[in-house]
C-alpha atoms as a PDB file:
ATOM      1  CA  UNK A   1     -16.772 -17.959  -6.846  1.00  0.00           C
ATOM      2  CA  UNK A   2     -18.327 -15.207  -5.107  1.00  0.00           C
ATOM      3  CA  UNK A   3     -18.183 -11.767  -7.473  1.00  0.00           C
ATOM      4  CA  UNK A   4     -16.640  -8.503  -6.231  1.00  0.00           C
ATOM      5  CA  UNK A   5     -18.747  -5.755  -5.978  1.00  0.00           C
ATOM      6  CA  UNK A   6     -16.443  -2.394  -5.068  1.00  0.00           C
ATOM      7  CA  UNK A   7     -18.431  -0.300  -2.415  1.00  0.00           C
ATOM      8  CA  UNK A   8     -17.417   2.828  -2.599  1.00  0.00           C
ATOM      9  CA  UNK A   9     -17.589   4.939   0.602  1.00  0.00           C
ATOM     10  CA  UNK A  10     -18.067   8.817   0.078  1.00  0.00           C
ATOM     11  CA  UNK A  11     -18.133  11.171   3.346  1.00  0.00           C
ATOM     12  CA  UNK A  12     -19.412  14.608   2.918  1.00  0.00           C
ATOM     13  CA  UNK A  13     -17.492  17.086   4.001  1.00  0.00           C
ATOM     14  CA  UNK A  14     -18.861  20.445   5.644  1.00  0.00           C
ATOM     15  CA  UNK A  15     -17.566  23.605   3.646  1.00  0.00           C
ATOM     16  CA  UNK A  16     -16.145  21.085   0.372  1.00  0.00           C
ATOM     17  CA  UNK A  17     -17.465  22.837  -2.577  1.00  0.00           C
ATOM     18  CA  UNK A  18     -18.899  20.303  -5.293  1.00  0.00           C
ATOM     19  CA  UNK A  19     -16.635  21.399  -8.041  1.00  0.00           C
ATOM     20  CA  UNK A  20     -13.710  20.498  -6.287  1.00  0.00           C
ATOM     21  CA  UNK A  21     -11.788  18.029  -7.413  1.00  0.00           C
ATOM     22  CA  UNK A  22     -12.309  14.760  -5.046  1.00  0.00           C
ATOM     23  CA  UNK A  23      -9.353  11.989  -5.080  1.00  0.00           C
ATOM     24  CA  UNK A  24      -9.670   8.690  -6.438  1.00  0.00           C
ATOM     25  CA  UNK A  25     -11.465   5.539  -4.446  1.00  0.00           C
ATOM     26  CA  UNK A  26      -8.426   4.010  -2.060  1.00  0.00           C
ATOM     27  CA  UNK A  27     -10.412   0.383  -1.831  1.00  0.00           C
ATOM     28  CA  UNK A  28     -12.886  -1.497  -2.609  1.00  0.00           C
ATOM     29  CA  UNK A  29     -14.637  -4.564  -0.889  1.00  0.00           C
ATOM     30  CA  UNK A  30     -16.056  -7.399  -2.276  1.00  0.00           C
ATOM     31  CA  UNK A  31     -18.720  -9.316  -1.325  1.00  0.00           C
ATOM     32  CA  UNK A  32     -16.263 -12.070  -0.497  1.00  0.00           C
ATOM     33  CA  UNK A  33     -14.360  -9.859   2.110  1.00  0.00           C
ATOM     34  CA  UNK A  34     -11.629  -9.551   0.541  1.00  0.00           C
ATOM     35  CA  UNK A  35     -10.154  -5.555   0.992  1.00  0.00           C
ATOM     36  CA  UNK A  36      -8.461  -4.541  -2.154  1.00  0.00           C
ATOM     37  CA  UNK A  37      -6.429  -1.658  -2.188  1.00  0.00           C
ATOM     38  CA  UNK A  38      -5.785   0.932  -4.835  1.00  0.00           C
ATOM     39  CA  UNK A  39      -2.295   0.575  -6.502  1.00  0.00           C
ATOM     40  CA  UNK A  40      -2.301   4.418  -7.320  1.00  0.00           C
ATOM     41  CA  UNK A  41      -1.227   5.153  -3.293  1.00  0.00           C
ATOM     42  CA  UNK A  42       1.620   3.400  -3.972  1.00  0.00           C
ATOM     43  CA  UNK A  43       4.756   5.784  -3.887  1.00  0.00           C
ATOM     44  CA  UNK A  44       5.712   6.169  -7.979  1.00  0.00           C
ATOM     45  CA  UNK A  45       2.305   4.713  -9.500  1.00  0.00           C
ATOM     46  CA  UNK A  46       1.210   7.045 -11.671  1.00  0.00           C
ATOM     47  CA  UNK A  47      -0.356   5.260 -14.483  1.00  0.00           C
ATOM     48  CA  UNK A  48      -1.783   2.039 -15.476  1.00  0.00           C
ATOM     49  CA  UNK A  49       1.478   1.121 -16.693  1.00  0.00           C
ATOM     50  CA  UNK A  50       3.463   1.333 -14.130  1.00  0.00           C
ATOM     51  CA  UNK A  51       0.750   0.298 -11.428  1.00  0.00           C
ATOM     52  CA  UNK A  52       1.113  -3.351 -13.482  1.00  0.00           C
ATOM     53  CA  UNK A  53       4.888  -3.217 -12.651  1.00  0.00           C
ATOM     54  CA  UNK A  54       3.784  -2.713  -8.940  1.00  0.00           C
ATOM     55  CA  UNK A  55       1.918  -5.782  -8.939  1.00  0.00           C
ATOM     56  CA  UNK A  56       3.223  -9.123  -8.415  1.00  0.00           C
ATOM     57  CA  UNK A  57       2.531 -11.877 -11.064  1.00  0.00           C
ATOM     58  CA  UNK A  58       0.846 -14.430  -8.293  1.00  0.00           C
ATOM     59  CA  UNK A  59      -1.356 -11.380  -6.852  1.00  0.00           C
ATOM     60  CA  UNK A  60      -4.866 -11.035  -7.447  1.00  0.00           C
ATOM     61  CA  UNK A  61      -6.425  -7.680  -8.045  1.00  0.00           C
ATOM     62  CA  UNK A  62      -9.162  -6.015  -9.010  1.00  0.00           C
ATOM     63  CA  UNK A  63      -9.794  -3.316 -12.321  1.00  0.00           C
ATOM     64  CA  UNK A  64     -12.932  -1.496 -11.775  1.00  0.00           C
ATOM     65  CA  UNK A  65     -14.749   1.536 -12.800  1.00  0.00           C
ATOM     66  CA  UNK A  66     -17.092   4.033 -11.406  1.00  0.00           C
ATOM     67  CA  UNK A  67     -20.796   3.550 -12.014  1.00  0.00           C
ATOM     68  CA  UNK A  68     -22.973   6.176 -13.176  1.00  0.00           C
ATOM     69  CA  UNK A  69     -25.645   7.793 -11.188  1.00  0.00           C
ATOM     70  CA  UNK A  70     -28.478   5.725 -13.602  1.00  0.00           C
ATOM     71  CA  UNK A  71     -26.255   2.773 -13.275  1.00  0.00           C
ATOM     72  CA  UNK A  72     -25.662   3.300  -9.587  1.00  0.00           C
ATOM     73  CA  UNK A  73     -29.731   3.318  -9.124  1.00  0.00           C
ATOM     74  CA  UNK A  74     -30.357   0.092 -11.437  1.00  0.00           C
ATOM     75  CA  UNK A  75     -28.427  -1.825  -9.324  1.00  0.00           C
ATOM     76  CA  UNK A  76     -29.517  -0.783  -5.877  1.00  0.00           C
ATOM     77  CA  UNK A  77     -33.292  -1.312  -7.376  1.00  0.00           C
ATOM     78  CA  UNK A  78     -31.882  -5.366  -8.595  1.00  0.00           C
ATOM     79  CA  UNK A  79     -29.997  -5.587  -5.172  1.00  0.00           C
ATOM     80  CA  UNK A  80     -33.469  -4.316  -3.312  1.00  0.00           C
ATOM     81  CA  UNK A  81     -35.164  -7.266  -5.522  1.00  0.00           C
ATOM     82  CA  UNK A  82     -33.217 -10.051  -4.778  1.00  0.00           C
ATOM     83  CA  UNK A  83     -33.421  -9.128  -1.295  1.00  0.00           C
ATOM     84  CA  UNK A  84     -37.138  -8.976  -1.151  1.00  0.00           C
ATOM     85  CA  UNK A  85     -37.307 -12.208  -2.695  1.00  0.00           C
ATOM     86  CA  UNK A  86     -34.273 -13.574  -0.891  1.00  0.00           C
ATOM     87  CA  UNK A  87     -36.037 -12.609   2.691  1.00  0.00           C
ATOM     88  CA  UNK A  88     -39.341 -13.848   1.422  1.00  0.00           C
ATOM     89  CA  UNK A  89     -38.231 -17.331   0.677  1.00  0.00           C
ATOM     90  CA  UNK A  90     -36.451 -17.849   3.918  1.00  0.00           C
ATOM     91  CA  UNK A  91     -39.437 -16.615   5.861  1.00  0.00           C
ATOM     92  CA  UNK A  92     -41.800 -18.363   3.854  1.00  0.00           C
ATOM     93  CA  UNK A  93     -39.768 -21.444   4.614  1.00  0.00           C
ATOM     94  CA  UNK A  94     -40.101 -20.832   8.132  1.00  0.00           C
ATOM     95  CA  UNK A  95     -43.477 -20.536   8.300  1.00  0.00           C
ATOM     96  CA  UNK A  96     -44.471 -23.472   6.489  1.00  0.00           C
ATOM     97  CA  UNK A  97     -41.738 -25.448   8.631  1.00  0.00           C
ATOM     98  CA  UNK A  98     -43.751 -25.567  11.409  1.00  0.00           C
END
């Protein structure tokens, strides 16, 4: 099974001040394409509580939670790893394929 990874997508505004308050994430993507959607736009979810009432028993969703700033840069610097080495063994393996 291929994990889900939320991508949050932030667009500055011009003019926003920063300590205004920003609204929650409306969806996240995983890295298996699926597009999950945040319960709390339904109409009457309010709370944890009653977003589990909005969801049906056979659905499959996603709990998540915002990653720091330190955690935010620990994975992009893994991610940028396993990319390096992810590109170098396919080239590699063209090279020598020859």
């Amino acid at each position: 099974m291929v994990p889900v990874v939320p991508v949050r997508i932030e667009v500055p505004v011009k003019g926003r001040k920063a300590k205004e308050k920003q609204r929650p994430t409306q969806f996240a993507i995983g890295l298996d394409g699926n597009l999950y959607f945040s319960v709390f736009e339904l109409d009457g979810v309010e709370d944890l509580e009653t977003a589990l009432e909005a969801l049906p028993a056979d659905a499959t969703y996603f709990v998540g939670v915002v990653a720091t700033r330190v955690e935010r840069h620990r994975l992009v610097d893994r991610l940028r790893s396993a990319g390096s080495e992810a590109a170098a063994f396919i080239a590699g393996h063209r090279r020598w394929a020859r």
